[in-house]
PDB file of N, CA and C in Angstrom:
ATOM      1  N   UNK A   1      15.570-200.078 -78.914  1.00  0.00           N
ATOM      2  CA  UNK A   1      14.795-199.611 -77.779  1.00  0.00           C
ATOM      3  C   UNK A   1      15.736-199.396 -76.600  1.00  0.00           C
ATOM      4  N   UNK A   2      15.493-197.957 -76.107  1.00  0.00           N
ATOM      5  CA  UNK A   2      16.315-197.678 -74.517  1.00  0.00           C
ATOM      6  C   UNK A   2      15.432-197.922 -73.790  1.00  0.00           C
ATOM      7  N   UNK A   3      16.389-198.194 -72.386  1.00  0.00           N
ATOM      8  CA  UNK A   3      15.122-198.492 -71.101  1.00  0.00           C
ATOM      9  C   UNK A   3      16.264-197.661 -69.829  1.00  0.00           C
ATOM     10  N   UNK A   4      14.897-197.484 -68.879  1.00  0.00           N
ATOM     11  CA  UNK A   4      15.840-196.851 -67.478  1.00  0.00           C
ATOM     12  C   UNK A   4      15.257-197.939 -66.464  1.00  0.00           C
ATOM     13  N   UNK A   5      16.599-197.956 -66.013  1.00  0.00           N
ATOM     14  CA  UNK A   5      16.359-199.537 -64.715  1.00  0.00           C
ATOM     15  C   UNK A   5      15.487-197.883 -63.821  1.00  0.00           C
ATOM     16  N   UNK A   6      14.479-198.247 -62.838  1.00  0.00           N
ATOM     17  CA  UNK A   6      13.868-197.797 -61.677  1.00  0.00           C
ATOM     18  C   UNK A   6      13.851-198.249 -60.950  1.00  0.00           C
ATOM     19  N   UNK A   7      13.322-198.017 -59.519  1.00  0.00           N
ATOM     20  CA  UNK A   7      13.331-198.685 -58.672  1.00  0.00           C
ATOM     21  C   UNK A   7      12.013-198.654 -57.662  1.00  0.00           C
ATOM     22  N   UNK A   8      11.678-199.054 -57.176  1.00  0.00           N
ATOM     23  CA  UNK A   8      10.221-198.775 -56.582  1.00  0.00           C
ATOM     24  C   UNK A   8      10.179-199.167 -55.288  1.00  0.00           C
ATOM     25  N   UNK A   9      10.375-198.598 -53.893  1.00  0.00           N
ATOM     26  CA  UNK A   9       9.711-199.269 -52.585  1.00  0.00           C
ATOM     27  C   UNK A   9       8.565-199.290 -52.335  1.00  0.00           C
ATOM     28  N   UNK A  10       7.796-200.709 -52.062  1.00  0.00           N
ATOM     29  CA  UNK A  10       6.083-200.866 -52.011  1.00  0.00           C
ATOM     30  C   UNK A  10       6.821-201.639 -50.346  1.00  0.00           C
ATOM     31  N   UNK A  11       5.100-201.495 -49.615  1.00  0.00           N
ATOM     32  CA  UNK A  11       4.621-202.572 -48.853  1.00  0.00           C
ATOM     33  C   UNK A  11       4.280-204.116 -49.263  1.00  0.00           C
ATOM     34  N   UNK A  12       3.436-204.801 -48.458  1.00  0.00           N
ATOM     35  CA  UNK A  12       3.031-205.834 -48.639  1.00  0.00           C
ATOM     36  C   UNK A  12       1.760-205.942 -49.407  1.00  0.00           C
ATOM     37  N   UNK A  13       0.724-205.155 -48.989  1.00  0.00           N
ATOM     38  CA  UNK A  13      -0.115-204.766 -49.760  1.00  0.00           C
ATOM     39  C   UNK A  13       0.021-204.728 -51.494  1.00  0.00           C
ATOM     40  N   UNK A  14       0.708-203.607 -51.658  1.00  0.00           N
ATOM     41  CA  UNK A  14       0.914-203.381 -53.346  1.00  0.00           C
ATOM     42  C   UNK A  14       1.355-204.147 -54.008  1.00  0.00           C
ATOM     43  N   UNK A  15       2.841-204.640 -53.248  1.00  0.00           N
ATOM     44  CA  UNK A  15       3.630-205.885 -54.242  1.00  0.00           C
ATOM     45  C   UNK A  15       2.765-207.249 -53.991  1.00  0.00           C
ATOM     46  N   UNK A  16       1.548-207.008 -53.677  1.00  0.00           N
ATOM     47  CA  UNK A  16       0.273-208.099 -53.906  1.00  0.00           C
ATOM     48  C   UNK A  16      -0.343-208.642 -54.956  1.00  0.00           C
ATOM     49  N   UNK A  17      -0.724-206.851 -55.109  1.00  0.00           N
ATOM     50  CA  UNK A  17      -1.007-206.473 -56.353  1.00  0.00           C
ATOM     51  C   UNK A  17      -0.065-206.287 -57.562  1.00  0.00           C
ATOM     52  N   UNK A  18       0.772-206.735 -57.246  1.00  0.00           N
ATOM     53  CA  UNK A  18       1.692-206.715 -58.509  1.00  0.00           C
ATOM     54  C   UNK A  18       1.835-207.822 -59.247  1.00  0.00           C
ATOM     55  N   UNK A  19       2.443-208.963 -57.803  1.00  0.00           N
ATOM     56  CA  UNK A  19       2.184-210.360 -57.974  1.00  0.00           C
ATOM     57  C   UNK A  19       1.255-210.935 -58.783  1.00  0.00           C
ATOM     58  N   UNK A  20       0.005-210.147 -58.587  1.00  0.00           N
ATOM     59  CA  UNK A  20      -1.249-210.662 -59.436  1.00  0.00           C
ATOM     60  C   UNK A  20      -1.124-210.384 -60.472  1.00  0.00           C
ATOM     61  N   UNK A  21      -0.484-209.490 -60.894  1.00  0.00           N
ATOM     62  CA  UNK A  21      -0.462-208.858 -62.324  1.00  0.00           C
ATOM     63  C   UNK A  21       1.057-209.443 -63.010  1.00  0.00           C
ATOM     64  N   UNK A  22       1.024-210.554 -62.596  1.00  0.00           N
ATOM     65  CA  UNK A  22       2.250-211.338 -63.211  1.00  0.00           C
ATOM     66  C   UNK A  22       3.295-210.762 -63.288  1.00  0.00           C
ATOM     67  N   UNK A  23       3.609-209.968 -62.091  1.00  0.00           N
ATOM     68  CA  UNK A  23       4.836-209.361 -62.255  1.00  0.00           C
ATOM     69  C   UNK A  23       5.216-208.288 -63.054  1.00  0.00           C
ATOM     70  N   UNK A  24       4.266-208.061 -64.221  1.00  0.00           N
ATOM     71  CA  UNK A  24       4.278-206.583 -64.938  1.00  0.00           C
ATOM     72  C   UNK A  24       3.419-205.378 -65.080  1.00  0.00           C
ATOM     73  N   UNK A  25       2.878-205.347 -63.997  1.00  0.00           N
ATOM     74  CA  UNK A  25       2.069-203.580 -63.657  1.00  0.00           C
ATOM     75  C   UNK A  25       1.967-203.312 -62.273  1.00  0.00           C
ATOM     76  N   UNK A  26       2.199-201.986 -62.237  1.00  0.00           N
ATOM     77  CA  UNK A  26       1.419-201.314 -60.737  1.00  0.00           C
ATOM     78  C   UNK A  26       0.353-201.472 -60.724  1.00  0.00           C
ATOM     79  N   UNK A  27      -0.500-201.616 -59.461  1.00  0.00           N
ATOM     80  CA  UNK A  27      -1.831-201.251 -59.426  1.00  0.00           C
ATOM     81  C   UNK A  27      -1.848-200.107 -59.595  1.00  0.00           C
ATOM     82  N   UNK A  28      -3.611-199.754 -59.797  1.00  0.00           N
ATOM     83  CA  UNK A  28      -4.294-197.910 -59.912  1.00  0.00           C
ATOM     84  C   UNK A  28      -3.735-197.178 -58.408  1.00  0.00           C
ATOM     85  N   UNK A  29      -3.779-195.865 -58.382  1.00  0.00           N
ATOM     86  CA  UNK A  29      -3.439-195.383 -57.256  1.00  0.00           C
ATOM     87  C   UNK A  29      -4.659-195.286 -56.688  1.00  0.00           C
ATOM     88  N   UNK A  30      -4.693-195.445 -55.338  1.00  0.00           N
ATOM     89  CA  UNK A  30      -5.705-194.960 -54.656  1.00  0.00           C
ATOM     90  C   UNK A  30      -6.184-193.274 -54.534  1.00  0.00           C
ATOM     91  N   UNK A  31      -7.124-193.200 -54.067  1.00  0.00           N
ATOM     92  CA  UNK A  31      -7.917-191.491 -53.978  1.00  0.00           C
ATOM     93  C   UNK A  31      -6.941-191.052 -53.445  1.00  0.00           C
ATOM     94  N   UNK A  32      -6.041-191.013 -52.683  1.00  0.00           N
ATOM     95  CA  UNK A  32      -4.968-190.150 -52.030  1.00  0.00           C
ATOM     96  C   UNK A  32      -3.900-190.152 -52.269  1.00  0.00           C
ATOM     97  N   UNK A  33      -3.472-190.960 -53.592  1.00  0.00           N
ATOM     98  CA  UNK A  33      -2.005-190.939 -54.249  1.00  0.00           C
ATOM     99  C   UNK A  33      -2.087-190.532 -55.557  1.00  0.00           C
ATOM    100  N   UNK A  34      -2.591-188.968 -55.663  1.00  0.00           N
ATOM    101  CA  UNK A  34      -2.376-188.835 -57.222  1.00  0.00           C
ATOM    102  C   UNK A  34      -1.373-189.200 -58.071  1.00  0.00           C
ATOM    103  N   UNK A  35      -0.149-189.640 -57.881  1.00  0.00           N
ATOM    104  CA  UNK A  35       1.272-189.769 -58.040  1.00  0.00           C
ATOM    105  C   UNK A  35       1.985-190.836 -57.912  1.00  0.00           C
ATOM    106  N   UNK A  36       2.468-191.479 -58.893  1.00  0.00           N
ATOM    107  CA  UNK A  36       3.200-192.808 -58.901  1.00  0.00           C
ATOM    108  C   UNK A  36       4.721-192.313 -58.838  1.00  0.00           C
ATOM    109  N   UNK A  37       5.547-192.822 -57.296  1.00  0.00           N
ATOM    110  CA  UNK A  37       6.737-192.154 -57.500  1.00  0.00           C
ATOM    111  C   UNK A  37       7.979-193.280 -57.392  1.00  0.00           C
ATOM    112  N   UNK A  38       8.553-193.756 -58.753  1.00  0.00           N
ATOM    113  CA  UNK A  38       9.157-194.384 -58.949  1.00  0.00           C
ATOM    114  C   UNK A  38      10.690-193.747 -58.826  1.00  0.00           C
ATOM    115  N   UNK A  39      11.982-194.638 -58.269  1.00  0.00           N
ATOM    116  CA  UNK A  39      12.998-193.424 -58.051  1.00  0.00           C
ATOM    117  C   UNK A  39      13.967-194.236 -58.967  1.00  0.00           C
ATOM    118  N   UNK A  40      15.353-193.603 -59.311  1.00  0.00           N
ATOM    119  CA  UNK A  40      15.850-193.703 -59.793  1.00  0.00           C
ATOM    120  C   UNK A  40      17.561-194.403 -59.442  1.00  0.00           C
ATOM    121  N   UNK A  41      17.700-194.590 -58.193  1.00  0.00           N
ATOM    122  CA  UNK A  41      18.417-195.561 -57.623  1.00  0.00           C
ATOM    123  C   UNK A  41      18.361-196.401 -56.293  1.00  0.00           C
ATOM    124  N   UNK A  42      18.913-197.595 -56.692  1.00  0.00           N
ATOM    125  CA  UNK A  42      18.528-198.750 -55.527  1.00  0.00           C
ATOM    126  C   UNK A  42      18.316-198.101 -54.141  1.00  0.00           C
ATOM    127  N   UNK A  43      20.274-196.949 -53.612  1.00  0.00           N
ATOM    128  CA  UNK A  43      19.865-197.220 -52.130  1.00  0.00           C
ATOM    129  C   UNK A  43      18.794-196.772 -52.143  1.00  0.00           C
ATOM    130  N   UNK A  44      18.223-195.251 -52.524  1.00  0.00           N
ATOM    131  CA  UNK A  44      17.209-194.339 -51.758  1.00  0.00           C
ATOM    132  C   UNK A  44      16.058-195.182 -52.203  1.00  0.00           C
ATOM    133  N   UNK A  45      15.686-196.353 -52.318  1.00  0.00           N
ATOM    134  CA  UNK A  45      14.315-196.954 -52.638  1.00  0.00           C
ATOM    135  C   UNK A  45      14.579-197.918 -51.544  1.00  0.00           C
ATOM    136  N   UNK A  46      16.218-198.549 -51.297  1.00  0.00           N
ATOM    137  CA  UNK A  46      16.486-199.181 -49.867  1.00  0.00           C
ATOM    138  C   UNK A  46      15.915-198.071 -48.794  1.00  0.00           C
ATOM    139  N   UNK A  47      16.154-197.068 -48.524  1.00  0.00           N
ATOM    140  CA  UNK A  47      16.360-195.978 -47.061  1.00  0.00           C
ATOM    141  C   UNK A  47      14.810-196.128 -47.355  1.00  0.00           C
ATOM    142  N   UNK A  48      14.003-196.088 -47.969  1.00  0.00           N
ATOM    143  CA  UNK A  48      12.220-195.972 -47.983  1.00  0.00           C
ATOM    144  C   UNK A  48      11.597-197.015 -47.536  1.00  0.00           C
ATOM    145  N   UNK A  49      11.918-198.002 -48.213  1.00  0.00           N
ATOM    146  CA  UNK A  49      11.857-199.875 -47.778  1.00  0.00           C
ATOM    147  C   UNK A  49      11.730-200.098 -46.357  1.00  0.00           C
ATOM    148  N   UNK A  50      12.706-199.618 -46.105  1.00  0.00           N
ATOM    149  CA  UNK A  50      13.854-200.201 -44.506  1.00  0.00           C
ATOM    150  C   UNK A  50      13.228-199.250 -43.765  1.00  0.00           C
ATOM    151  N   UNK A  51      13.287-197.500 -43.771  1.00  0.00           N
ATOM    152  CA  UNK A  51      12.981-197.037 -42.642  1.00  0.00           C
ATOM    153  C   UNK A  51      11.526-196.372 -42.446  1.00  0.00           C
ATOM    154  N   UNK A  52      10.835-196.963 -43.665  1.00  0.00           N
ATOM    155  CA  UNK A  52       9.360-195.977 -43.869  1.00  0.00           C
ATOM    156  C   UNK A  52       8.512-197.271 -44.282  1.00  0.00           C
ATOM    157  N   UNK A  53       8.562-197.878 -45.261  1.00  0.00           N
ATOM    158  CA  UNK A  53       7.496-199.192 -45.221  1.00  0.00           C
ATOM    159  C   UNK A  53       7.591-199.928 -44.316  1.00  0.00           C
ATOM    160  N   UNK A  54       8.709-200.536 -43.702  1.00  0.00           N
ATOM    161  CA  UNK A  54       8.535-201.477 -42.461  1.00  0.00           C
ATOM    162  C   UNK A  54       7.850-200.806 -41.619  1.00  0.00           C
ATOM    163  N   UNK A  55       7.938-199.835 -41.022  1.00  0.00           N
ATOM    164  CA  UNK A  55       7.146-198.809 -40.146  1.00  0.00           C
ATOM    165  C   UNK A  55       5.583-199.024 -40.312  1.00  0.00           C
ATOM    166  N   UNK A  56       5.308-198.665 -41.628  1.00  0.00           N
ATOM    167  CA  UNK A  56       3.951-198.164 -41.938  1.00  0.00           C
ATOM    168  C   UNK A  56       3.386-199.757 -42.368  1.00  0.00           C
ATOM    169  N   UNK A  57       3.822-200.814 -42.221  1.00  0.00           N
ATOM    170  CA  UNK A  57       3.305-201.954 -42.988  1.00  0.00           C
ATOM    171  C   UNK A  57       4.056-203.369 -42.650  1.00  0.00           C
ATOM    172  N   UNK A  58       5.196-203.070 -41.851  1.00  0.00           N
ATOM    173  CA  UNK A  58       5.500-204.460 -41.332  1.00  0.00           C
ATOM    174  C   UNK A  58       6.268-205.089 -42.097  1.00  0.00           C
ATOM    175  N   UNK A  59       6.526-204.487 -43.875  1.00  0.00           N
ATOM    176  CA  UNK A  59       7.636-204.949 -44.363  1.00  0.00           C
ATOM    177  C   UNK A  59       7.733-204.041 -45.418  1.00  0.00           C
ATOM    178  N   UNK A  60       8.707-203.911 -46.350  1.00  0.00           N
ATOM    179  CA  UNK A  60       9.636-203.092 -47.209  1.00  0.00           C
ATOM    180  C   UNK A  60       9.677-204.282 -48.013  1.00  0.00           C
ATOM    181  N   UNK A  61       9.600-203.581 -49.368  1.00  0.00           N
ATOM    182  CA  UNK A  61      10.383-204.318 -50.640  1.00  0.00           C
ATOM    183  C   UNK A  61      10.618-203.511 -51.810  1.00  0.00           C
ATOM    184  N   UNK A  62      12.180-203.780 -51.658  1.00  0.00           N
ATOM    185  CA  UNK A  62      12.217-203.005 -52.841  1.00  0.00           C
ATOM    186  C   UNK A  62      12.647-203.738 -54.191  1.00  0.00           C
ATOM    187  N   UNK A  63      11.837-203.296 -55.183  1.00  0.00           N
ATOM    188  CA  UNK A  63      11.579-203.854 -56.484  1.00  0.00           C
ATOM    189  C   UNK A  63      12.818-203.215 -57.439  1.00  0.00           C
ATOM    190  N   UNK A  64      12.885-203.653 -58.681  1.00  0.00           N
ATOM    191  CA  UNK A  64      13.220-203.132 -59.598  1.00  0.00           C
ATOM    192  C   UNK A  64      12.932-203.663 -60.966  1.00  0.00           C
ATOM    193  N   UNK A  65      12.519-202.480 -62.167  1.00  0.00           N
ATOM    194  CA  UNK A  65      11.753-202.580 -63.439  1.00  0.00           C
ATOM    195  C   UNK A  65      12.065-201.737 -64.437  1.00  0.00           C
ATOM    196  N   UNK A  66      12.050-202.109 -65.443  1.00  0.00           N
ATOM    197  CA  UNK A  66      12.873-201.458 -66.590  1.00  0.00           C
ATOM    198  C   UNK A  66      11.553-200.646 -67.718  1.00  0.00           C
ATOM    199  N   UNK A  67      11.595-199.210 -67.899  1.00  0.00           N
ATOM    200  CA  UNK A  67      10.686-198.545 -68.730  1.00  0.00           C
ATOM    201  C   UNK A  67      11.043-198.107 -69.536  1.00  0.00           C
ATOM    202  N   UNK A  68      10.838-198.544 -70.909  1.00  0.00           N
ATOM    203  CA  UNK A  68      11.213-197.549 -71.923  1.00  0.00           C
ATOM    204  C   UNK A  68      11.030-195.959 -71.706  1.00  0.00           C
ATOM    205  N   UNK A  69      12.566-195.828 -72.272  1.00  0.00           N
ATOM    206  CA  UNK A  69      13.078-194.721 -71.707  1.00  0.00           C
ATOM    207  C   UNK A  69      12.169-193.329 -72.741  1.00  0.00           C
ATOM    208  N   UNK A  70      11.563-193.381 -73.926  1.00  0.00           N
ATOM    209  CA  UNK A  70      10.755-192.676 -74.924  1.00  0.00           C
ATOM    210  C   UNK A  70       9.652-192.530 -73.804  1.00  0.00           C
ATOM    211  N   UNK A  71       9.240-193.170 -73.269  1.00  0.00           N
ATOM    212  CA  UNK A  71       7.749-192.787 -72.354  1.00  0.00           C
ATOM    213  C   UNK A  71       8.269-191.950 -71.465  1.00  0.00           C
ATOM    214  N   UNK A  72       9.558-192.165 -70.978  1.00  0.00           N
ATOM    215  CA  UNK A  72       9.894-191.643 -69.468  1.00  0.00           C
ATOM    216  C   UNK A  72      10.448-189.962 -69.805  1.00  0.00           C
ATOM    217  N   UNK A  73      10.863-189.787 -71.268  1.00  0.00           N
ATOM    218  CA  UNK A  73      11.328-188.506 -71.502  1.00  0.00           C
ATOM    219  C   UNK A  73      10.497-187.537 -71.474  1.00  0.00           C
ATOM    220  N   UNK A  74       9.377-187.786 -71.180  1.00  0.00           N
ATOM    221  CA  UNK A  74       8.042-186.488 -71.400  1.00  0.00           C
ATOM    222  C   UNK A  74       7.801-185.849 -69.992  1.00  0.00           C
ATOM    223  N   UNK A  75       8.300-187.001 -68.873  1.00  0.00           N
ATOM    224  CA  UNK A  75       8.762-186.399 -67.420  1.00  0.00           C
ATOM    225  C   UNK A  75      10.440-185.467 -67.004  1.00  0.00           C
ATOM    226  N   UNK A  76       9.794-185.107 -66.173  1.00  0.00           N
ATOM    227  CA  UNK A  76      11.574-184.539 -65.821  1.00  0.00           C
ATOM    228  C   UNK A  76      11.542-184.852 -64.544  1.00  0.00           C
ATOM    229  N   UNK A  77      12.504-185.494 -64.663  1.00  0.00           N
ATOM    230  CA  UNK A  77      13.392-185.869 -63.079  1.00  0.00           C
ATOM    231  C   UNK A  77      13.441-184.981 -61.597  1.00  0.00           C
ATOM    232  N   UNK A  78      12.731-185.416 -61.061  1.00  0.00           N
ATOM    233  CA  UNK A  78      12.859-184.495 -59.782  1.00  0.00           C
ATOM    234  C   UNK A  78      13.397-184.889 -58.747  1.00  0.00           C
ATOM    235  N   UNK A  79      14.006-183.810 -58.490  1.00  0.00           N
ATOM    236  CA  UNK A  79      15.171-183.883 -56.719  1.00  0.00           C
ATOM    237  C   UNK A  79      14.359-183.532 -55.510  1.00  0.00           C
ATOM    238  N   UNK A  80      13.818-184.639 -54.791  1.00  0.00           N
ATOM    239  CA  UNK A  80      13.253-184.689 -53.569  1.00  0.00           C
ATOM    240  C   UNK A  80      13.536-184.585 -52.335  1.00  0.00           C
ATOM    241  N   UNK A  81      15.231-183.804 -52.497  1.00  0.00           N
ATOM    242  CA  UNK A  81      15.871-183.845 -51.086  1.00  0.00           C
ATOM    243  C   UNK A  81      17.147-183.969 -51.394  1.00  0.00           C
ATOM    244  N   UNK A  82      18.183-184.793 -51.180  1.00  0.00           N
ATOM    245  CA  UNK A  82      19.500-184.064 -51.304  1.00  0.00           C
ATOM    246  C   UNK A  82      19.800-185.130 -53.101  1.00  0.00           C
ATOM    247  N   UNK A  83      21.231-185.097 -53.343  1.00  0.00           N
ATOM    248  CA  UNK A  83      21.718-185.005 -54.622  1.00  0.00           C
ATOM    249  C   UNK A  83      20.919-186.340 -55.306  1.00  0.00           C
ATOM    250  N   UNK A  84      20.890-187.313 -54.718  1.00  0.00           N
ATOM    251  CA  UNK A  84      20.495-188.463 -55.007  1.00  0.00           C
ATOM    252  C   UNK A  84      19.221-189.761 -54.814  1.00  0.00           C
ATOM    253  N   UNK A  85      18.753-188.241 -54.164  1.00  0.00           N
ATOM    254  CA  UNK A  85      17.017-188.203 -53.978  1.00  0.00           C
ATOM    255  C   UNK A  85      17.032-187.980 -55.413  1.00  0.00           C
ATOM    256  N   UNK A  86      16.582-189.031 -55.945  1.00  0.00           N
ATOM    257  CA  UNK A  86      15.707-188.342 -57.610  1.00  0.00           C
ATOM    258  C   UNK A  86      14.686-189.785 -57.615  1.00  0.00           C
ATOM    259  N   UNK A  87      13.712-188.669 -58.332  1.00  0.00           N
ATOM    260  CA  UNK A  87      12.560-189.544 -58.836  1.00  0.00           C
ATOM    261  C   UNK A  87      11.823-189.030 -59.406  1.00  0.00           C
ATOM    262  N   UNK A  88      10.541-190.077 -60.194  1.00  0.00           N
ATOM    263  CA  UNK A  88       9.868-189.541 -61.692  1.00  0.00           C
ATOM    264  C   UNK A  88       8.361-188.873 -60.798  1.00  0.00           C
ATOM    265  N   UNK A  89       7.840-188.258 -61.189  1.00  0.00           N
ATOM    266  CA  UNK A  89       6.373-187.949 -60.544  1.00  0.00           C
ATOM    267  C   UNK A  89       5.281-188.651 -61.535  1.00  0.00           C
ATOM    268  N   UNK A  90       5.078-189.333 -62.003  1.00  0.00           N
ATOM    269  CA  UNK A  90       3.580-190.190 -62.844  1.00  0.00           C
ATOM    270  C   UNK A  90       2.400-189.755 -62.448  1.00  0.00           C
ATOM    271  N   UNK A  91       1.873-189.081 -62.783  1.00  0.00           N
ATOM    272  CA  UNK A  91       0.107-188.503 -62.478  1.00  0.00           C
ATOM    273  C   UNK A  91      -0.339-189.903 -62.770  1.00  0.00           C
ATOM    274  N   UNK A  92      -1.380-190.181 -61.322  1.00  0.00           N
ATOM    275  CA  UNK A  92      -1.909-191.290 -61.504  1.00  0.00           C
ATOM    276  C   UNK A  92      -2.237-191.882 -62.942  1.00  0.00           C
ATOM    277  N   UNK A  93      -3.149-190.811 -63.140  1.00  0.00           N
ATOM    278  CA  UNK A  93      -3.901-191.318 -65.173  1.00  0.00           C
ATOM    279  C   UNK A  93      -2.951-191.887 -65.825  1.00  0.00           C
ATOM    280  N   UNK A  94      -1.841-191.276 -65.856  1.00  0.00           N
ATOM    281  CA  UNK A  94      -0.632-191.934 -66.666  1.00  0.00           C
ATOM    282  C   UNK A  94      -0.128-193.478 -66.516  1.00  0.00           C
ATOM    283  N   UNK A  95      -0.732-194.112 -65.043  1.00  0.00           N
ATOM    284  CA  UNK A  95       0.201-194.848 -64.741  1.00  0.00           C
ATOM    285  C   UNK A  95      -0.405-196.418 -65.844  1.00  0.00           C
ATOM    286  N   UNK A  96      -1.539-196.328 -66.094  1.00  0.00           N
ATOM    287  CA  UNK A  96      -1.728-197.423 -66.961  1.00  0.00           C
ATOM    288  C   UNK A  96      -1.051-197.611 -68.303  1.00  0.00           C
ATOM    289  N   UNK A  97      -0.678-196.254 -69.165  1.00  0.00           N
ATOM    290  CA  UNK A  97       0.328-196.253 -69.638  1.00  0.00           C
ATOM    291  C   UNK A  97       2.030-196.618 -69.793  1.00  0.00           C
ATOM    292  N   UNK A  98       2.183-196.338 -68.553  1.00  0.00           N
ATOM    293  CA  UNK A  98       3.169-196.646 -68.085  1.00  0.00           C
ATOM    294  C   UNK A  98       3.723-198.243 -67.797  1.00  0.00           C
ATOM    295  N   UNK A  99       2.921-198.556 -67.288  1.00  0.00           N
ATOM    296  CA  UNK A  99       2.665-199.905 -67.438  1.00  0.00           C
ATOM    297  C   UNK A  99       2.530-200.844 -68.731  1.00  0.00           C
ATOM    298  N   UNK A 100       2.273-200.467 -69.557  1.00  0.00           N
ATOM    299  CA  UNK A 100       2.277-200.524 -71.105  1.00  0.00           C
ATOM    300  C   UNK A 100       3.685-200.259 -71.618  1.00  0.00           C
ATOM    301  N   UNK A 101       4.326-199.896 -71.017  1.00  0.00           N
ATOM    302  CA  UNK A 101       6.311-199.135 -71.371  1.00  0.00           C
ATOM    303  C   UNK A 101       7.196-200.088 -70.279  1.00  0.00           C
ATOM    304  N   UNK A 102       6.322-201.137 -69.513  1.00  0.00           N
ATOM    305  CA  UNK A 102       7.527-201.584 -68.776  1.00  0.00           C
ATOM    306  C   UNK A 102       8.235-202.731 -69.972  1.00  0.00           C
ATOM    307  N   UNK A 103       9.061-202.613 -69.588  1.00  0.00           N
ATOM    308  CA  UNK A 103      10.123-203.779 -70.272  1.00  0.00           C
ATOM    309  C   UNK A 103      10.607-205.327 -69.297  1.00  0.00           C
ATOM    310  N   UNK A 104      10.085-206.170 -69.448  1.00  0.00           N
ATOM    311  CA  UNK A 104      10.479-207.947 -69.085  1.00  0.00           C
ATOM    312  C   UNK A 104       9.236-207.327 -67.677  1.00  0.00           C
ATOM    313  N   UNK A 105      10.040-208.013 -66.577  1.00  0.00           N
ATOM    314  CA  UNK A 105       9.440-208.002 -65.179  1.00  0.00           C
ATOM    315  C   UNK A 105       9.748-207.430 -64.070  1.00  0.00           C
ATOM    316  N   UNK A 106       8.627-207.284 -62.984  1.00  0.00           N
ATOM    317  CA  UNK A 106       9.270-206.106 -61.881  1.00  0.00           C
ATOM    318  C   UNK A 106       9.819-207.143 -61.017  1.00  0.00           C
ATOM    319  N   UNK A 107      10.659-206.922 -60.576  1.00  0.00           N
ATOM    320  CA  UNK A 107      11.775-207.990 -59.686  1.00  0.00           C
ATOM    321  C   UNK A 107      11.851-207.513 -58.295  1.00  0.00           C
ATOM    322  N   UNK A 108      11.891-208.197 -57.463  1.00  0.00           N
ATOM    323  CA  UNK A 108      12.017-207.775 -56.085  1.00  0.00           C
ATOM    324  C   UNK A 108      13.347-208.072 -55.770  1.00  0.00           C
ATOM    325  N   UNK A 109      14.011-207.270 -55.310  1.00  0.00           N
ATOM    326  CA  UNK A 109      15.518-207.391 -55.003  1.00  0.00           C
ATOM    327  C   UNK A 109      15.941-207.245 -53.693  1.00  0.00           C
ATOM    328  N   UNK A 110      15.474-206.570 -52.709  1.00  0.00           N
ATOM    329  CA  UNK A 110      15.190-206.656 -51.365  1.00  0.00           C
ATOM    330  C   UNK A 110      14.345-206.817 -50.378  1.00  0.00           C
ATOM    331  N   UNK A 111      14.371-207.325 -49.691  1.00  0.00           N
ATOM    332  CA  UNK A 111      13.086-207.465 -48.627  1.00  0.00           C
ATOM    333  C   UNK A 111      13.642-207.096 -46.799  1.00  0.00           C
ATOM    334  N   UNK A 112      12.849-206.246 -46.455  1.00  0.00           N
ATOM    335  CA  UNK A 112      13.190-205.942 -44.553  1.00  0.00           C
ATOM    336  C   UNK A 112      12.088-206.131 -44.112  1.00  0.00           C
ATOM    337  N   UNK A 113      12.586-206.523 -42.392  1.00  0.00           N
ATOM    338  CA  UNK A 113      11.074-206.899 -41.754  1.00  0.00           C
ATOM    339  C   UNK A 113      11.042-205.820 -40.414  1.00  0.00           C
TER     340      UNK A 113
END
């Protein structure tokens, strides 16, 4: 089995909901997030954390979680801005699936206030 390390910046809110879920699922997206956007390296999930969740929520955390990489090949990688902006787009529906493909636990590796 392959896996791709990801990386995820949540608020306080979500990584709530994660917590609850023992550390291995996202919650559902809400009505206004068709899209689960998981990225593909630490800093740019740091620069989201630090200068966009603390903002919008009072704190940043950025996680990291390992998905078998067979689920993740049916997406293609998208560039959201310059070289190292990349990240997966997950249509909400998908994301319970997805969740079903994580590998061990989602780990929190940074925290800003």
């Amino acid at each position: 089995m392959s896996t791709v390390t990801l990386w995820r910046p949540t608020g306080h809110a979500e990584l709530a909901l994660v917590e609850e879920s023992g550390w291995t699922a996202w919650p559902p997206r809400l009505a206004d997030q068709p899209i689960f956007y998981p990225v593909l390296n630490e800093d740019y999930a740091t620069r989201i954390a630090r200068d966009w969740n603390v903002k919008a929520s009072g704190a940043g955390y950025v996680t990291r979680f390992e998905v078998e990489k067979e689920f993740l090949d049916r997406y293609e990688v998208q560039q959201a801005g310059g070289q190292t902006i990349l990240e997966y787009w997950i249509p909400a529906e998908d994301l319970p699936e997805l969740n079903r493909n994580i590998v061990g636990k989602i780990a929190v590796v940074a925290e800003y206030r």
